[in-house]
N, C-alpha and C. Protein backbone atom coordinates (compact mmCIF):
# COMPACT_ATOMS: atom_id res chain seq x y z
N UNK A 1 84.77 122.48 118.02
CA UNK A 1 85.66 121.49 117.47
C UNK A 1 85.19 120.13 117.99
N UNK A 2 85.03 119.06 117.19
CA UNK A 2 84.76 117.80 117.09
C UNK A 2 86.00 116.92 117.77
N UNK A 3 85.97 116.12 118.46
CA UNK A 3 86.84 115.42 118.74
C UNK A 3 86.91 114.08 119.09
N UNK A 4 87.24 112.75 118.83
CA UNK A 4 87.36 111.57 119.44
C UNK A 4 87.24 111.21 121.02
N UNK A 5 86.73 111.09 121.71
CA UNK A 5 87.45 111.11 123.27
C UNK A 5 86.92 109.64 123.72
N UNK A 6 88.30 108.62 124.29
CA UNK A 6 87.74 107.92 125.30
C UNK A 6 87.07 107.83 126.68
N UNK A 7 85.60 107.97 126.93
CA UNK A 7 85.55 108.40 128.15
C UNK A 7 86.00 107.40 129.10
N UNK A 8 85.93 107.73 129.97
CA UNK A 8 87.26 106.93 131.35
C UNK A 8 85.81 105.79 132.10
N UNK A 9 84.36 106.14 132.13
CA UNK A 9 83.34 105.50 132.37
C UNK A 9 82.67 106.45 132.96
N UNK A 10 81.14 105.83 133.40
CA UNK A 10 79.93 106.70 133.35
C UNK A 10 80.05 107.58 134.79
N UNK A 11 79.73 108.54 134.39
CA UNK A 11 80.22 109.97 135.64
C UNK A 11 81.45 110.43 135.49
N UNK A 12 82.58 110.08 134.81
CA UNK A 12 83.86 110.67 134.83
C UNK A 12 84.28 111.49 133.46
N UNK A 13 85.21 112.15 133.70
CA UNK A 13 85.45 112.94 132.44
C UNK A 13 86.09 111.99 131.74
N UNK A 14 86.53 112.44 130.40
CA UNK A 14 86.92 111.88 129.56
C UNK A 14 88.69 112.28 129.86
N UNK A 15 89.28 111.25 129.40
CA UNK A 15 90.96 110.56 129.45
C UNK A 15 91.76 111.66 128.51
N UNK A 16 91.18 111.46 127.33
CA UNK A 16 91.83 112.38 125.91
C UNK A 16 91.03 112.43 125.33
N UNK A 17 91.60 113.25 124.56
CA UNK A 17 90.75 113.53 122.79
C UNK A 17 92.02 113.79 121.86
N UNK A 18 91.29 113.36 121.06
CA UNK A 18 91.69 113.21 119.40
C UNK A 18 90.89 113.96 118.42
N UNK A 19 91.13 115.10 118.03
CA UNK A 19 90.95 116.12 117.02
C UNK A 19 90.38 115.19 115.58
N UNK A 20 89.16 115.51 115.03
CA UNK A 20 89.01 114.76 114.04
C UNK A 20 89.23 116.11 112.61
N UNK A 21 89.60 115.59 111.80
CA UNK A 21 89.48 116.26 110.47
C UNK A 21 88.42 116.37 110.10
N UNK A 22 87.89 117.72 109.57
CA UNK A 22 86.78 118.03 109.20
C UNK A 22 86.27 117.10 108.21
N UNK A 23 86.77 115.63 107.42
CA UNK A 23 85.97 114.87 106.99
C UNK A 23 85.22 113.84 108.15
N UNK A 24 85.55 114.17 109.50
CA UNK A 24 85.22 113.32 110.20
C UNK A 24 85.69 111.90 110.19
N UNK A 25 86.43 111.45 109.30
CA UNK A 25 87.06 110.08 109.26
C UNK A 25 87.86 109.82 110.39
N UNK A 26 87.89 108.51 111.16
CA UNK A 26 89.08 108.50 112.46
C UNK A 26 89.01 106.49 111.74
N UNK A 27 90.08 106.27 112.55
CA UNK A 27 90.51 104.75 112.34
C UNK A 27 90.77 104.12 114.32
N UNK A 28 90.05 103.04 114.35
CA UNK A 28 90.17 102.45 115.37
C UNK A 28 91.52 101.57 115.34
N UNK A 29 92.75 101.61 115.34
CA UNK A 29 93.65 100.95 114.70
C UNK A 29 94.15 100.08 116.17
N UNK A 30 95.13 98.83 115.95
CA UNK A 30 95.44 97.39 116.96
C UNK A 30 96.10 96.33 115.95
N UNK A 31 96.49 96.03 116.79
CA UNK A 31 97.64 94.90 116.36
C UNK A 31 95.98 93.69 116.51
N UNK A 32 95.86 92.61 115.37
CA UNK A 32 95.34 91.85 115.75
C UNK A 32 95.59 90.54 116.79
N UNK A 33 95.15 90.18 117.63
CA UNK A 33 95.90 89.59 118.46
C UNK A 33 95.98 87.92 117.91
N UNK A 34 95.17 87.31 116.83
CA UNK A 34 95.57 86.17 116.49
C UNK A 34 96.23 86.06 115.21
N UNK A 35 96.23 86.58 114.27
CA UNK A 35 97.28 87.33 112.91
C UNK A 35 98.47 87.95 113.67
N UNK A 36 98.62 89.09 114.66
CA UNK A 36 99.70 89.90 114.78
C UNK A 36 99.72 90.63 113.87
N UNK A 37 99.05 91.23 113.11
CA UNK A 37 98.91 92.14 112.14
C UNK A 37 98.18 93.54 112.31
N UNK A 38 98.99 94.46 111.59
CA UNK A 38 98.43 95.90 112.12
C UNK A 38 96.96 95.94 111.46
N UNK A 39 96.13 96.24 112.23
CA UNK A 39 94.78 96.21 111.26
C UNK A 39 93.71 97.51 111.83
N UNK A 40 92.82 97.87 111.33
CA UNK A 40 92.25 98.97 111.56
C UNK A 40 90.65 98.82 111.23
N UNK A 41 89.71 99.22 112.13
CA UNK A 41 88.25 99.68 112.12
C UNK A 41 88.48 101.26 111.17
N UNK A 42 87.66 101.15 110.33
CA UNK A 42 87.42 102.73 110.13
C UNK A 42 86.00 103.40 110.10
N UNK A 43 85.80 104.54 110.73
CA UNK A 43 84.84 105.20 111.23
C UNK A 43 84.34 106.68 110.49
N UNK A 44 83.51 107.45 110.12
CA UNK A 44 82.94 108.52 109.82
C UNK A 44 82.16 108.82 111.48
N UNK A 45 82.65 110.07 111.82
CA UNK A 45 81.89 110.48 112.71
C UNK A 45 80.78 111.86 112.39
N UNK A 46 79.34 111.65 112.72
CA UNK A 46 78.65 112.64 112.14
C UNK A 46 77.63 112.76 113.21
N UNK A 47 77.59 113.90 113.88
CA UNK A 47 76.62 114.03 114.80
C UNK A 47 77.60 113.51 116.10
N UNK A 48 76.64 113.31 117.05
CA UNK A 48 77.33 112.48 118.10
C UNK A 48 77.20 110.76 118.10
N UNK A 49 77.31 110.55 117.11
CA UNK A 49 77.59 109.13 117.08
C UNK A 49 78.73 108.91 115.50
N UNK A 50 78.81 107.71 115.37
CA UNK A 50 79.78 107.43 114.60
C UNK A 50 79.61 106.13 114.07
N UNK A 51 80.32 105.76 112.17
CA UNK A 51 79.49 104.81 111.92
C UNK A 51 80.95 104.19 111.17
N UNK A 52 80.84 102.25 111.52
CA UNK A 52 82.51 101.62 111.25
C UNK A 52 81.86 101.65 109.61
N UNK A 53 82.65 101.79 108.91
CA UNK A 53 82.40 101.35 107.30
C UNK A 53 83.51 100.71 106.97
N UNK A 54 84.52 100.29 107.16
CA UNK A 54 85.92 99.71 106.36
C UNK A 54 86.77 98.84 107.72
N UNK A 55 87.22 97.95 107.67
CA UNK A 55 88.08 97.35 108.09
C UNK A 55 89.20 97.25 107.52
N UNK A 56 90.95 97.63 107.48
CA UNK A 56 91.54 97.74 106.71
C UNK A 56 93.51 96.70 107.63
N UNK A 57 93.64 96.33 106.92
CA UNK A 57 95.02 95.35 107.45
C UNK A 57 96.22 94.72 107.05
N UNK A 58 97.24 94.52 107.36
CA UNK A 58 98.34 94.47 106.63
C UNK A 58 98.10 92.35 106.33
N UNK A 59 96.87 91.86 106.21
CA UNK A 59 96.88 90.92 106.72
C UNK A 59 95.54 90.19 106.01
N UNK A 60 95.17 89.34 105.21
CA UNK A 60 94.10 88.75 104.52
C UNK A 60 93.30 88.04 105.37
N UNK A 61 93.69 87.37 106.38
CA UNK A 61 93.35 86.46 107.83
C UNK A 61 92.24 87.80 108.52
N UNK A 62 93.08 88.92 108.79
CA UNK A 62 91.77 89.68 109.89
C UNK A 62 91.12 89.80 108.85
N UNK A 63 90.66 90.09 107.41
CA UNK A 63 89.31 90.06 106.95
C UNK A 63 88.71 88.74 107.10
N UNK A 64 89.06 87.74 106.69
CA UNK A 64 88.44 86.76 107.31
C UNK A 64 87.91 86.37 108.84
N UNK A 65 88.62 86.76 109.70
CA UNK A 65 88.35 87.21 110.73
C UNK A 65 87.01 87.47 111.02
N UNK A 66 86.84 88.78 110.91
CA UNK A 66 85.25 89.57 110.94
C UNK A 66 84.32 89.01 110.54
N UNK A 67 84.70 87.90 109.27
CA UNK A 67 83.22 87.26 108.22
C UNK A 67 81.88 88.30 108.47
N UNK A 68 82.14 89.53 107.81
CA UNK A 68 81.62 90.62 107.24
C UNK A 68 81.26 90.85 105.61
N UNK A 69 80.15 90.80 105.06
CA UNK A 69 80.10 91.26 103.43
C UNK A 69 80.70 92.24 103.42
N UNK A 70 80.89 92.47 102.12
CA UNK A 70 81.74 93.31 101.57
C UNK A 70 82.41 93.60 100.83
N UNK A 71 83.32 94.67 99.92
CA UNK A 71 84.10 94.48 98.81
C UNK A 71 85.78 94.28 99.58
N UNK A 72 85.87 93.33 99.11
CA UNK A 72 87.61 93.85 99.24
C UNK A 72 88.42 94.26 98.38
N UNK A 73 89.48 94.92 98.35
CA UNK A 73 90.39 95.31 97.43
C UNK A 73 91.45 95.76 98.58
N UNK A 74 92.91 96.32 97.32
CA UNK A 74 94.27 96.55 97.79
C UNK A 74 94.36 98.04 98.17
N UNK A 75 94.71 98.36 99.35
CA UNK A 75 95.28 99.51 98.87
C UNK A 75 96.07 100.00 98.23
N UNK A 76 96.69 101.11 98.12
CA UNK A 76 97.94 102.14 96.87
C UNK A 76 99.20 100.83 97.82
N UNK A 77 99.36 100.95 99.12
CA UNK A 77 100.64 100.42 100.17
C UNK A 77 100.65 98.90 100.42
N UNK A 78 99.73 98.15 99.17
CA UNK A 78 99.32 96.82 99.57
C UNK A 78 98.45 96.37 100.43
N UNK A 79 98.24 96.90 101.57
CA UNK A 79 97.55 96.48 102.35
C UNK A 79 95.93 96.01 101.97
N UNK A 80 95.14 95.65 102.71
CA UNK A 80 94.06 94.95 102.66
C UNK A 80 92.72 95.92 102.85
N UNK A 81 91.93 95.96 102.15
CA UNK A 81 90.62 96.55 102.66
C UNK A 81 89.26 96.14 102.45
N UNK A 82 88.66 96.19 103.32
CA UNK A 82 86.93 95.52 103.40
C UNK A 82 86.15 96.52 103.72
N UNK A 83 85.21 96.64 102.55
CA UNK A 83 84.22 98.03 102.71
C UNK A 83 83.11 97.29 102.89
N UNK A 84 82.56 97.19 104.28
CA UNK A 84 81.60 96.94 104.50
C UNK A 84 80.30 96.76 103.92
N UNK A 85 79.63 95.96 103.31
CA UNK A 85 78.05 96.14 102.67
C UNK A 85 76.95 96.49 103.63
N UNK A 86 77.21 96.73 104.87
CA UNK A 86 76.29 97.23 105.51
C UNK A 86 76.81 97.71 107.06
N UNK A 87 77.55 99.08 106.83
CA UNK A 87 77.88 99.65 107.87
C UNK A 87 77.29 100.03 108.94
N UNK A 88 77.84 99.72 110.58
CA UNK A 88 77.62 99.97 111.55
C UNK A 88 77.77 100.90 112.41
N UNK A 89 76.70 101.79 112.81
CA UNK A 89 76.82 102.82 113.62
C UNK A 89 76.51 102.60 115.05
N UNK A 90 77.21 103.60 115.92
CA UNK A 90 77.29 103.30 117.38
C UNK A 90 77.03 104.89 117.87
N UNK A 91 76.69 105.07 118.81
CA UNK A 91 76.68 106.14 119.86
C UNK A 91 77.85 105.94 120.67
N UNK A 92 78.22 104.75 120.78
CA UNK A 92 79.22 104.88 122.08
C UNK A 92 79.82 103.13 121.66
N UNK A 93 81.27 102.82 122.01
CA UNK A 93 82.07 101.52 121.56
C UNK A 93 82.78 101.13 123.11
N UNK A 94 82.18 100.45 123.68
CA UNK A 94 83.04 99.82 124.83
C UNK A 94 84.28 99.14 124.48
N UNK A 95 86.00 99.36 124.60
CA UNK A 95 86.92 98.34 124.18
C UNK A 95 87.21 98.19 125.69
N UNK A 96 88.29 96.87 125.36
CA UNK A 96 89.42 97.05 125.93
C UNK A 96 90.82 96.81 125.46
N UNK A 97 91.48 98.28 125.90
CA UNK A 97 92.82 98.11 125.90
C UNK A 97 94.18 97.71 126.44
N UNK A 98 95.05 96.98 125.72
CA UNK A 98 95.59 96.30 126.45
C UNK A 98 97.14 96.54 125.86
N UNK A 99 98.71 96.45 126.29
CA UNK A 99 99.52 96.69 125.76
C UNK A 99 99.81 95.29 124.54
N UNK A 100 99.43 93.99 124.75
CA UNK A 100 99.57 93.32 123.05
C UNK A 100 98.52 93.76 122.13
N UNK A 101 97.64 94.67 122.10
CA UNK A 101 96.96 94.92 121.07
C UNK A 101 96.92 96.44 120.99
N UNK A 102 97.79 96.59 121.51
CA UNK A 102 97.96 98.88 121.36
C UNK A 102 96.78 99.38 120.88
N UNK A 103 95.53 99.40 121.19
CA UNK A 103 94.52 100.04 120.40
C UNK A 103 95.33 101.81 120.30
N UNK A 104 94.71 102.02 119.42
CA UNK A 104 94.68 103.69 119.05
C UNK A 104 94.31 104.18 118.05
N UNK A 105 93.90 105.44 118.44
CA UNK A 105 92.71 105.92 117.40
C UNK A 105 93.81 106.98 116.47
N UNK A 106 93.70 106.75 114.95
CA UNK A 106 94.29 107.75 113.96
C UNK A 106 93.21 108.41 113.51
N UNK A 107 93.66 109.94 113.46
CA UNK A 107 92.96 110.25 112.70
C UNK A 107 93.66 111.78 112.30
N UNK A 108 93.74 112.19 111.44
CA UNK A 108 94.20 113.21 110.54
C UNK A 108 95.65 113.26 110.52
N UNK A 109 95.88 111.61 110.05
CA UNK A 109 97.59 111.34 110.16
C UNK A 109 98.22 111.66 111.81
N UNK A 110 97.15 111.83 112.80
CA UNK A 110 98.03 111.55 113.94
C UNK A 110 97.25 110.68 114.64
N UNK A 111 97.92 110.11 115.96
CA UNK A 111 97.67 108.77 116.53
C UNK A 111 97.61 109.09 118.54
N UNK A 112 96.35 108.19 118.83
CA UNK A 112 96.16 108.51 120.33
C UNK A 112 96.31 107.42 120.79
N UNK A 113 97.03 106.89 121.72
CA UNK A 113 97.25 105.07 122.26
C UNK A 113 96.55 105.74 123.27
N UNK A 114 95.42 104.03 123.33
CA UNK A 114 94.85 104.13 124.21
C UNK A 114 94.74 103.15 125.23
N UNK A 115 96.17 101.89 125.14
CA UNK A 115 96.56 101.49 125.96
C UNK A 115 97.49 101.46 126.86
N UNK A 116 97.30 101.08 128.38
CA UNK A 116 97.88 101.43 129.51
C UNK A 116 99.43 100.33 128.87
N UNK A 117 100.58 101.26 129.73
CA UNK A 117 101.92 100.30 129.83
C UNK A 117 101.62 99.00 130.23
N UNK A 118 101.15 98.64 131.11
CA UNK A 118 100.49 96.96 131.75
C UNK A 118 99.19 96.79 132.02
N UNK A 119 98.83 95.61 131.79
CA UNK A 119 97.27 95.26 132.21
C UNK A 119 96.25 95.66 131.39
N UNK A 120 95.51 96.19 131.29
CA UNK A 120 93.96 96.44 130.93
C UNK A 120 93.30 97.69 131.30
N UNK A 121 92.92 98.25 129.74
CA UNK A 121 92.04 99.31 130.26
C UNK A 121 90.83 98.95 129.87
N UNK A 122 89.65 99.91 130.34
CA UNK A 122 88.40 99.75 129.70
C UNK A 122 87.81 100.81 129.64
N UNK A 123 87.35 101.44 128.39
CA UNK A 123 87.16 102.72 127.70
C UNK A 123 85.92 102.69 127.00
N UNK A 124 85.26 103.63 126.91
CA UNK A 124 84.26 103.92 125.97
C UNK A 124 84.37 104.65 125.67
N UNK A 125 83.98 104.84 124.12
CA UNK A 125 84.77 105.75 122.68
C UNK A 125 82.90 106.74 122.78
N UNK A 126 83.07 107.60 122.73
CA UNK A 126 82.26 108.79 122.04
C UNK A 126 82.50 109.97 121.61
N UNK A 127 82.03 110.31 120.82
CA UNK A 127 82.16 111.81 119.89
C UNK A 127 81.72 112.62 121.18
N UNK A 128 82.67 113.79 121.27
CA UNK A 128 81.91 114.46 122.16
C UNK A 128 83.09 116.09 121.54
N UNK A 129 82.34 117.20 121.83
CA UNK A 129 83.34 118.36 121.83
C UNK A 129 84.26 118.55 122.45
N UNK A 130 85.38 119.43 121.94
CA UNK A 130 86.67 118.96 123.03
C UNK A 130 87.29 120.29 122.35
N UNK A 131 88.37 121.09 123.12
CA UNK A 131 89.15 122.30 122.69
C UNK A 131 90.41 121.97 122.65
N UNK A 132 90.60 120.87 122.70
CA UNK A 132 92.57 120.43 122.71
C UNK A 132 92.74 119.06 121.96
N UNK A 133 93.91 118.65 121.36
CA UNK A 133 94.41 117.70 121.04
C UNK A 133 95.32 116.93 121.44
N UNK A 134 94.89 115.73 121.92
CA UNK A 134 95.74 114.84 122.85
C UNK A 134 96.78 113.92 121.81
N UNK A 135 96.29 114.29 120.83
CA UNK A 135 97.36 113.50 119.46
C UNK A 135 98.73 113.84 119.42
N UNK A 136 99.44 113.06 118.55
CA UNK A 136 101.09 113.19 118.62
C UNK A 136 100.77 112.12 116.96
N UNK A 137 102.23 112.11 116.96
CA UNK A 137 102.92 111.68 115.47
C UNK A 137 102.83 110.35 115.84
N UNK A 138 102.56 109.15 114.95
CA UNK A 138 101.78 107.76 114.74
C UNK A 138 103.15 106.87 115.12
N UNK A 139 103.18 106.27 116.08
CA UNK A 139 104.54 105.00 116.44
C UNK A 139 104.37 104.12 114.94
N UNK A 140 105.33 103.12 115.03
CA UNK A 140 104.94 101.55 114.34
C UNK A 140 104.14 101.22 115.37
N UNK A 141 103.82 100.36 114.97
CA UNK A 141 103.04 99.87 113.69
C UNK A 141 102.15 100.45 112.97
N UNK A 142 101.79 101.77 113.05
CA UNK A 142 100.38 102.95 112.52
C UNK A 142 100.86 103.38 111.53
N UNK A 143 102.36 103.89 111.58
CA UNK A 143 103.00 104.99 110.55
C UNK A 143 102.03 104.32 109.02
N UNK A 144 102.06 102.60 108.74
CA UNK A 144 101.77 102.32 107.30
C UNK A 144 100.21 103.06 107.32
N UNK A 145 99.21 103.47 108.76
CA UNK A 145 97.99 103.95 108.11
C UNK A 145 97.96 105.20 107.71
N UNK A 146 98.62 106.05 107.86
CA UNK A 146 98.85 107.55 107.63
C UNK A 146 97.67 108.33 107.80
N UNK A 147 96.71 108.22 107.04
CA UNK A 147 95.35 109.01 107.11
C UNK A 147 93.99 107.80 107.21
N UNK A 148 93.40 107.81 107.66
CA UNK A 148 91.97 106.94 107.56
C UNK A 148 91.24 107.52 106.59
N UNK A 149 91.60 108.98 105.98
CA UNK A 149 90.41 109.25 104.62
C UNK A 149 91.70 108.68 103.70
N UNK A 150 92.59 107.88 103.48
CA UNK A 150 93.11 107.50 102.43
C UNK A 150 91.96 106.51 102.39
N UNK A 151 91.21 105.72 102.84
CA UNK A 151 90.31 104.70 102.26
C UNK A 151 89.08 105.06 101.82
N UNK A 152 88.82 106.15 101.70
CA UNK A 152 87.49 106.44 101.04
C UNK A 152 87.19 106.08 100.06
């Protein structure tokens, strides 16, 4: 089984995992911190790395934001989407998480926060195998992403 996991940093195990759906789709989802708008990275994971193709947001500002090519269009829920013209793949995504920008990863309609109650975390995202699911049912502001393969 495939899974999302933030690792905690280099030599340590990993924090959680997040179960991906066999399309491999997961969403990097966060409040943007200069909009305040729920907005989302979206990802295909294949192999042990993983590649962003879509940026998606309740919010026209975070596409501008990124100044990324790309198509935009609406989703079915209004929201905003930018399909990348030339998607980016990573082996590994250094963030940081923080409680005004709730990062958390959706993916098969459920949701992993991966920020601490106070202060600052710092995480690196890799695909790695995993036998459990650290997921639960999506808080607000996520509930509007429901699935990350709705943007395919």
């Amino acid at each position: 089984m495939l899974a999302l996991a933030p690792a905690a940093g280099t030599g340590r195990p990993a924090v959680a995992g997040l179960v991906l759906p066999p399309s491999g789709v997961f969403a990097l989802a966060y409040v943007h911190s200069v909009y305040r708008a729920p907005s989302a990275e979206v990802f295909t994971a294949h192999g042990g790395r993983f590649t962003m193709w879509a940026v998606v947001s309740t919010s026209d500002g975070v596409l501008d934001y990124y100044a990324l090519d790309g198509t935009r269009s609406r989703t079915p829920d209004g929201g905003r989407l930018l399909r990348l013209a030339v998607p980016v793949t990573y082996d590994e995504l250094p963030l940081i998480a923080t409680p005004i920008g709730r990062r958390t990863l959706v993916a098969g309609g459920r949701c992993l926060p991966l920020f601490p109650a106070s202060g600052a975390r710092e995480l690196t995202l890799t695909v790695r195998p995993a036998l459990d699911d650290r997921g639960g049912p999506c808080p607000p502001p996520y509930r509007w992403l429901r699935s990350a393969d709705d943007y395919r």
